[in-house]
Every structure is written in C-alpha cells, then in structure tokens.
Protein backbone atom coordinates (compact mmCIF):
# COMPACT_ATOMS: atom_id res chain seq x y z
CA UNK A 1 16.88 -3.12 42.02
CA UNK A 2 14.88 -5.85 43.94
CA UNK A 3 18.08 -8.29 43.23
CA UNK A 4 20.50 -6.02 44.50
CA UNK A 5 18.89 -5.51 47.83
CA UNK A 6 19.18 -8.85 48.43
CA UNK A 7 16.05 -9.52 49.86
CA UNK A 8 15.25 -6.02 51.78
CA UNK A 9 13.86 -3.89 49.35
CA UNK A 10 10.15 -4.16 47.97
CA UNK A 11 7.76 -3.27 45.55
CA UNK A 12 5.42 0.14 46.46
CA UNK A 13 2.91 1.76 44.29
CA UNK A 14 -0.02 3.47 46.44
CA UNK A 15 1.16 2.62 49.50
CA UNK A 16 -2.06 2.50 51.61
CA UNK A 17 -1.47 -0.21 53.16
CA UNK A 18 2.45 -0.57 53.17
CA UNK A 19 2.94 2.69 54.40
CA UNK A 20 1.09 1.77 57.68
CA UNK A 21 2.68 -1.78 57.86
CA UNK A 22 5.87 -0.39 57.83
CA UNK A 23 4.96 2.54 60.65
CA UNK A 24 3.81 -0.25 62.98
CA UNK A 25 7.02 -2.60 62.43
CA UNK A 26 5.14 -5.31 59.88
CA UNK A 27 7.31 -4.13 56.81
CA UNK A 28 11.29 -5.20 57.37
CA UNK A 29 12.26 -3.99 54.33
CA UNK A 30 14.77 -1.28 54.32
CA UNK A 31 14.04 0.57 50.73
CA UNK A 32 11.25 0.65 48.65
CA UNK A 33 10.70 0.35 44.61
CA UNK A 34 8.57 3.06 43.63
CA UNK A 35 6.69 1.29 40.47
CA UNK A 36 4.99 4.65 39.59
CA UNK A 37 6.77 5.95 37.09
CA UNK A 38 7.16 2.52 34.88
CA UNK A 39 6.07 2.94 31.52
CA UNK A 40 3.31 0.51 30.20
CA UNK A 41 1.46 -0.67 33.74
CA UNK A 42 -1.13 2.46 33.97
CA UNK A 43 -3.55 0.53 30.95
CA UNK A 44 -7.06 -0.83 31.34
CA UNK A 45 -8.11 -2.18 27.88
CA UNK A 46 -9.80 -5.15 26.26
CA UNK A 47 -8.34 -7.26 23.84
CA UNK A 48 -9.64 -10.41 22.03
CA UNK A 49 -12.09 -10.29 24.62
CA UNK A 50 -9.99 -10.06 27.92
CA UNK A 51 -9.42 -6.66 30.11
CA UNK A 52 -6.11 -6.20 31.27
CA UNK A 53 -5.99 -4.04 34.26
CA UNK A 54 -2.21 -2.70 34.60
CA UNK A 55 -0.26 -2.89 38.47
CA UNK A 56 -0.54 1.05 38.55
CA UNK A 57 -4.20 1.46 37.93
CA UNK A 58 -6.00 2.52 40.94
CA UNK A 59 -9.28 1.67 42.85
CA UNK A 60 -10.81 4.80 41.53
CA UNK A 61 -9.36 4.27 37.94
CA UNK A 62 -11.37 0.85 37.91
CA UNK A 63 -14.57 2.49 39.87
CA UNK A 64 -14.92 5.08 37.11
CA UNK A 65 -13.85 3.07 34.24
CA UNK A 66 -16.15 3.18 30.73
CA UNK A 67 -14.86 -0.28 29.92
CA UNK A 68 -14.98 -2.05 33.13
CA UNK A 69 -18.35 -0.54 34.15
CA UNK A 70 -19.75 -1.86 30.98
CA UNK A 71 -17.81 -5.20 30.70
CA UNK A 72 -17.23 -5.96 34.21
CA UNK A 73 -19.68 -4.23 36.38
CA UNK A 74 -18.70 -6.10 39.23
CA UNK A 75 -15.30 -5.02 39.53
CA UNK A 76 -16.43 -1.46 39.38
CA UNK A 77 -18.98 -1.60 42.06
CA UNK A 78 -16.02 -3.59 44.40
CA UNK A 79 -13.74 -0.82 43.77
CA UNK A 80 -16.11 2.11 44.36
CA UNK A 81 -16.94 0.41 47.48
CA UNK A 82 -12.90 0.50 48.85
CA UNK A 83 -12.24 2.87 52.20
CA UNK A 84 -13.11 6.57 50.72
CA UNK A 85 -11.79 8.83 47.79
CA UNK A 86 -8.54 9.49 48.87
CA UNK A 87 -7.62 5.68 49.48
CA UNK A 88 -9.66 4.81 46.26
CA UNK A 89 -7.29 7.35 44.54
CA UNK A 90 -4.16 5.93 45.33
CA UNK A 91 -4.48 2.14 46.21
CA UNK A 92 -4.40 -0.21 43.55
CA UNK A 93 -6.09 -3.01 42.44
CA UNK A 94 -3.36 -4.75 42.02
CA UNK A 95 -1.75 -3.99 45.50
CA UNK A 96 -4.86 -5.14 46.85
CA UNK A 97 -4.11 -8.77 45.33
CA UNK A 98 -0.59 -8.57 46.63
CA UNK A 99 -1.89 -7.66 50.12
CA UNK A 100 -3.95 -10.85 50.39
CA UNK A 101 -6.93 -10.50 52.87
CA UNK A 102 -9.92 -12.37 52.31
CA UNK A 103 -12.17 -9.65 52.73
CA UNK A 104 -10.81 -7.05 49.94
CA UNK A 105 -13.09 -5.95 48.06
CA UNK A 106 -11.59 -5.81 44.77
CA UNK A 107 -10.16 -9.01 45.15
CA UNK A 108 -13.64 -10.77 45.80
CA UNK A 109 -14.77 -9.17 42.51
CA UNK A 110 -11.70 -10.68 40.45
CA UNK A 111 -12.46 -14.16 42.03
CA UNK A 112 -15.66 -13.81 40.87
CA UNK A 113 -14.44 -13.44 37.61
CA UNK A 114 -11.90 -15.77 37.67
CA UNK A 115 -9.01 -13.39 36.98
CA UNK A 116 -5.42 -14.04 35.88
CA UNK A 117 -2.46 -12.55 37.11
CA UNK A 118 0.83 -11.59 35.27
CA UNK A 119 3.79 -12.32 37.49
CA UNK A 120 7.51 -11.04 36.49
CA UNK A 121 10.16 -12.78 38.53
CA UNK A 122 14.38 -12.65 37.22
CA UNK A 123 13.37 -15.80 35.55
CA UNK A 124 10.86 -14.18 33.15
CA UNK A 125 6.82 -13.55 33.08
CA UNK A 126 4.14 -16.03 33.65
CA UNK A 127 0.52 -15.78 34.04
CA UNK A 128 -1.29 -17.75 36.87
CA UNK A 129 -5.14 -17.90 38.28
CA UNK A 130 -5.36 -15.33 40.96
CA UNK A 131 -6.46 -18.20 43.87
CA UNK A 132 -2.86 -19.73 43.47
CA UNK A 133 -1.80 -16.31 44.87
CA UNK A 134 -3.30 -16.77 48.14
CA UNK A 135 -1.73 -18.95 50.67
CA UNK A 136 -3.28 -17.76 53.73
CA UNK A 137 -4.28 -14.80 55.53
CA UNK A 138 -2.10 -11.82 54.45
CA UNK A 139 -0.20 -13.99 53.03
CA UNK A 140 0.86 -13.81 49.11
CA UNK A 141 2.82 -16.44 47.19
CA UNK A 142 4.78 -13.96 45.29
CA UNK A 143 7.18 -12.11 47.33
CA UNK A 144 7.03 -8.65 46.99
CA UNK A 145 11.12 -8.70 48.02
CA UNK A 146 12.21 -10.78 44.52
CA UNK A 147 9.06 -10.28 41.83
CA UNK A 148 6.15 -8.09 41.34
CA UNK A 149 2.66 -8.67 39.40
CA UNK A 150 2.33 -6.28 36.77
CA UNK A 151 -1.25 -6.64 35.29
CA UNK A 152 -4.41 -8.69 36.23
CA UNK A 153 -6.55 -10.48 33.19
CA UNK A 154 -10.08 -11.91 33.43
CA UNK A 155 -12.82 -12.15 30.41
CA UNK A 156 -15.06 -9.43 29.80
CA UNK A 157 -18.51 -10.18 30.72
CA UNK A 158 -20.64 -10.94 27.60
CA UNK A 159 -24.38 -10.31 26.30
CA UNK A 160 -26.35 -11.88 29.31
CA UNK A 161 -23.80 -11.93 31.88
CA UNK A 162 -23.94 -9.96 34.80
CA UNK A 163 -22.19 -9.53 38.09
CA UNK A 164 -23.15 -7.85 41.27
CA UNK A 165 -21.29 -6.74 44.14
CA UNK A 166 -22.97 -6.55 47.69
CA UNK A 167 -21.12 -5.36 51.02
CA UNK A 168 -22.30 -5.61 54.41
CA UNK A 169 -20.24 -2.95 56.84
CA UNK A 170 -20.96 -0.65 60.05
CA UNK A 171 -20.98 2.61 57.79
CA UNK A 172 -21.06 2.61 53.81
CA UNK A 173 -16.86 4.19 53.60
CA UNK A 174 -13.58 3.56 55.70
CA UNK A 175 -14.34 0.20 57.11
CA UNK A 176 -13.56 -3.42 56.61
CA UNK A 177 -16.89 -5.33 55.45
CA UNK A 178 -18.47 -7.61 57.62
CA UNK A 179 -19.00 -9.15 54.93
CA UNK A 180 -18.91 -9.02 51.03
CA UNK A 181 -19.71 -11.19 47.74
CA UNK A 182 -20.01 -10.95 44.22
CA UNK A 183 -21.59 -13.10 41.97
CA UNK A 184 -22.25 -13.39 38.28
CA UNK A 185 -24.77 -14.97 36.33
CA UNK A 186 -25.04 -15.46 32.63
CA UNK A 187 -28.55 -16.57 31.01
CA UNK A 188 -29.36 -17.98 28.11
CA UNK A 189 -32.84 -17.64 27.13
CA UNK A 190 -34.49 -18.43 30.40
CA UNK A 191 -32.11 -20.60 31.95
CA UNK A 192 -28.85 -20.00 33.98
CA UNK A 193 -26.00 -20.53 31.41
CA UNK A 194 -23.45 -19.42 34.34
CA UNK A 195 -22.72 -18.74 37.84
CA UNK A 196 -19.71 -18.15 39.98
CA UNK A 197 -20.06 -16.54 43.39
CA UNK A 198 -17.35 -15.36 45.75
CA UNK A 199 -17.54 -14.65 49.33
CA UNK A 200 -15.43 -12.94 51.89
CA UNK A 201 -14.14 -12.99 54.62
CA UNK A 202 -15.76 -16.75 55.15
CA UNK A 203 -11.80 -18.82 54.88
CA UNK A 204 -7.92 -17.96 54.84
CA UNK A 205 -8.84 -16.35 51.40
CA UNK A 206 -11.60 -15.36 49.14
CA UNK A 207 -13.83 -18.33 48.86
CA UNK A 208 -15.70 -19.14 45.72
CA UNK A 209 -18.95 -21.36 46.51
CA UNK A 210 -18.78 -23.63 43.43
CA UNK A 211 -21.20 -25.90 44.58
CA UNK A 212 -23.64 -23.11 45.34
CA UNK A 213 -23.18 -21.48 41.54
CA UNK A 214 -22.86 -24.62 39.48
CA UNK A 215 -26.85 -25.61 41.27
CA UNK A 216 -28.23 -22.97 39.26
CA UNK A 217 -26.55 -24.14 36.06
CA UNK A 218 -29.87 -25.05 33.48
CA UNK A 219 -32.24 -23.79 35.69
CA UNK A 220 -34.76 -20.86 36.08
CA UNK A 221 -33.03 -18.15 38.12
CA UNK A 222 -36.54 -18.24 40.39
CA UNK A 223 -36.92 -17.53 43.71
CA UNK A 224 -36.74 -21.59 44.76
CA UNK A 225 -33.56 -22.01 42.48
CA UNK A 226 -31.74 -18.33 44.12
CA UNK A 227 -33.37 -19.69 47.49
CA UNK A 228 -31.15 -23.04 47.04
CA UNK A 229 -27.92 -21.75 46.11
CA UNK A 230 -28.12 -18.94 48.64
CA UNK A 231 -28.34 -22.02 51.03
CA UNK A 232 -25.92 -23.83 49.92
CA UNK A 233 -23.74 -20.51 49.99
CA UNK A 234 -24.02 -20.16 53.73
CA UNK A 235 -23.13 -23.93 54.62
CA UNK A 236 -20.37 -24.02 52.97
CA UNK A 237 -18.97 -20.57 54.58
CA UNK A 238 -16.86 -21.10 57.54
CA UNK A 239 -16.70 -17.66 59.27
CA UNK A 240 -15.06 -17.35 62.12
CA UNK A 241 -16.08 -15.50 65.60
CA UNK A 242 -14.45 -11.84 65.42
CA UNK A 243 -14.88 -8.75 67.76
CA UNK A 244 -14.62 -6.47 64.77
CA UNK A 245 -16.99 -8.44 62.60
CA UNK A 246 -19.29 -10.12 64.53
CA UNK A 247 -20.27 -13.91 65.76
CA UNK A 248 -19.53 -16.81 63.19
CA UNK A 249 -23.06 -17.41 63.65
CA UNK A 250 -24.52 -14.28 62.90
CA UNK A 251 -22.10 -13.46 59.60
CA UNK A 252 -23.10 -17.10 58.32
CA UNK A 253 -26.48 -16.33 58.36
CA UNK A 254 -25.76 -13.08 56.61
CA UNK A 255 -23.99 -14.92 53.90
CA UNK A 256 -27.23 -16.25 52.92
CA UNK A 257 -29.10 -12.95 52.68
CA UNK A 258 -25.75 -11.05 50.88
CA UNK A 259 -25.76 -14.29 48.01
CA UNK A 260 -29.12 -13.82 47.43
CA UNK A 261 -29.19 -10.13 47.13
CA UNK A 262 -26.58 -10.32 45.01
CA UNK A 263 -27.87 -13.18 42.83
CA UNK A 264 -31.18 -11.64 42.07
CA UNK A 265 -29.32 -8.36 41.20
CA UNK A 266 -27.60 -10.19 38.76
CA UNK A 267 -30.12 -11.95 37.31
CA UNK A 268 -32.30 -8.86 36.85
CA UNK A 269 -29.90 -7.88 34.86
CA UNK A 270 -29.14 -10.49 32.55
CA UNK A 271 -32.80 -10.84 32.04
CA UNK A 272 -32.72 -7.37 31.36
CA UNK A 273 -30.28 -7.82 29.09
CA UNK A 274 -31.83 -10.72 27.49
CA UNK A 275 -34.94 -8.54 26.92
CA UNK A 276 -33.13 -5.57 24.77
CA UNK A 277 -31.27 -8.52 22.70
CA UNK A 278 -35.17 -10.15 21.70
CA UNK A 279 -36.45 -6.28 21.20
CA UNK A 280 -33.70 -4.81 19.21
C-alpha cells in the first residue's frame, strides 16, 4: 500500500502524535496505513532470553506488563511515566521510536537497554541498534512513507541487574520532561558488573554517557564511585537553553542529581537482589 502511494501515504498506529502533526500542516502525506489490525505485531514475550515488544503494543501495554515489569523494570516505569492514560492507551512504543525526540521517555529506557529494532522495507527485514535510527531531532532514518518497524528487541535484565527510570517535569502527567534518564546496573557480588545510562533531552537524540557507566565497571557502587559517574554524567551533557525547559545551565546541573538518583535506585536493587540469591 506504502509502494503504491508513491511516497504520500504513511504508516499510523496510535496516532498521538501524527494526528496533531498532520492538523498543524507537519504531516504531507495524503493517506494513512492503519497497522492496527495486522496480525502478529500486538506480542510482548521473551525468548532465548530477549523480549520482543511488537509495533502495536502500547505505552500502557508495556507499563502494566508481568514480563517487562519483572525483566525490564525500566521500560515499565518510562512508559507509565508517558502524557496520561488516555495517551498511554493508545501511543505506542514503537511510534515513539519512529517519532524521534530525544526526550521520549520510552525511548530513553530502550537506549538504556540497548534495544534492537526490526525494520521491514520492499527489500526484506533487518534488525538494527535503535541509535542508528536517530539522525537528528525528529528526525528518523526509516521513512515512515516506504518501510515501517515492526517489533523492538533488547535482553531481559538478569539476576542482579537493575534499571531505574527518573523524570524531572513541571507536573508528574501531560508534559514533556525537563529532563529524564535511565540507568542500569548489574552487580556481581559487591562490585559493578554493568552500567549503561541514558539521558535526555541533553543532544539531537537520546544520549548514552558511556564514559560515565563504564567508571563504575569493578567498583563498589558507593557513594564516591555513584558521586563520580554522576559527574562525569553532567559534563558530558550538552543541554541546550530552552523557554519550555529551562537554562542549559540549570538542566546540566540537574543531570547530575537525576544520574545519581537513578543510579542508587538501581543499585539498591541489585544489591537487593544479590541478597535473596545468598539467602535462598
């Protein structure tokens, strides 16, 4: 259907955002593809140890999830945290990807756990990290016009891994985040095994502050080690001066509270998690 438009249909599947691109003049297509009703993209399931998260599962479907609360905590707290219940009920996840912001919630949370996405084009499927899909501010590298993603992959979080999502905003529901992160942390015994933080909106797209994470790698998660990394976190952030979200200055200090918050969340519960493993 895409094909025989020639270039001026596109994809829709909750529409939140598209809907109100198109009423303001930001959406020239001239039909839409209503991917609702395709079989087999509704799933969220785990197999050999990856979730697959299918292009019509909602914000709320993730949010409320059995699986991904308990495998990917992170991704549920992002996607409970998205405008209100009736947005969370319709959006999509995977809509969220296509839309491209760097301050999407959900999308922070899949960076953070270095998610894959399934793209089908008329050449066939292929599966590609979800940073390649970012190529700028509300910009996407696959055109919604000519292919469509239809699932997202990422590995469940294991025994001593946990992620944990903090969002800084005006009011807790319907309204962008000043700022948001998520990180994850995986232990092993006492030491940090893992790390991978995310930030947004710090760049043209979700930024993941590698050096921050990898300087807790074989240490102690303790308050000099968070401390550090939380640091390092808010150097490397490069927010910009905004009148919705507040002085560059200010949100880069904020960074460093948010990574830290969200690092000793994270850690609390590894160790937690680390302590049921010795007891049981």
């Amino acid at each position: 259907m895409l094909e025989a438009r020639g270039g001026e249909a596109r994809i829709i599947a909750g529409g939140t955002d598209l809907v109100l691109q198109s009423q303001r003049g930001q959406c020239l297509a001239k039909a839409m593809v209503d991917i609702t009703r395709i079989p087999g993209l509704d799933h969220i399931e785990e197999r050999d140890g990856l979730i697959y998260i299918g292009a019509q599962v909602t914000h709320g479907q993730v949010a409320a999830s059995p699986l991904i609360r308990s495998r990917a905590g992170v991704l549920a707290e992002a996607c409970g945290s998205v405008g209100g219940p009736q947005i969370r009920n319709v959006g999509t996840l995977v809509g969220n990807v296509v839309n491209a912001l760097p301050a999407a919630d959900g999308a922070i949370a899949l960076f953070a756990l270095d998610a894959e996405a399934e793209v089908a084009e008329r050449a066939g499927r292929r599966w590609t990290p979800i940073a390649t899909l970012y190529a700028g501010v509300g910009l996407c590298t696959v055109d919604p016009c000519t292919a469509m993603i239809t699932q997202l992959r990422f590995r469940a979080l294991g025994k001593g891994e946990v992620g944990a999502f903090e969002r800084l905003a005006k009011r807790r529901a319907l309204v962008l985040p000043i700022l948001n992160t998520a990180a994850i942390v995986g232990l092993d015994g006492d030491k940090v095994e893992k790390a991978r933080i995310a930030i947004g909106p710090v760049a043209a797209t979700p930024f993941v502050a590698t050096e921050a994470a990898e300087v807790l790698v074989g240490r102690t998660p303790d308050e000099a080690s968070v401390t550090e990394a939380a640091e390092l976190a808010a150097q490397a952030a490069q927010p910009r001066d905004s009148l919705l979200r507040g002085s560059a200055e200010y949100r880069k200090a904020m960074v460093e509270v948010l990574v830290r918050r969200a690092l000793w969340r994270a850690v609390e519960g590894a160790s937690l998690q680390e302590g049921e493993d010795a007891n049981s």
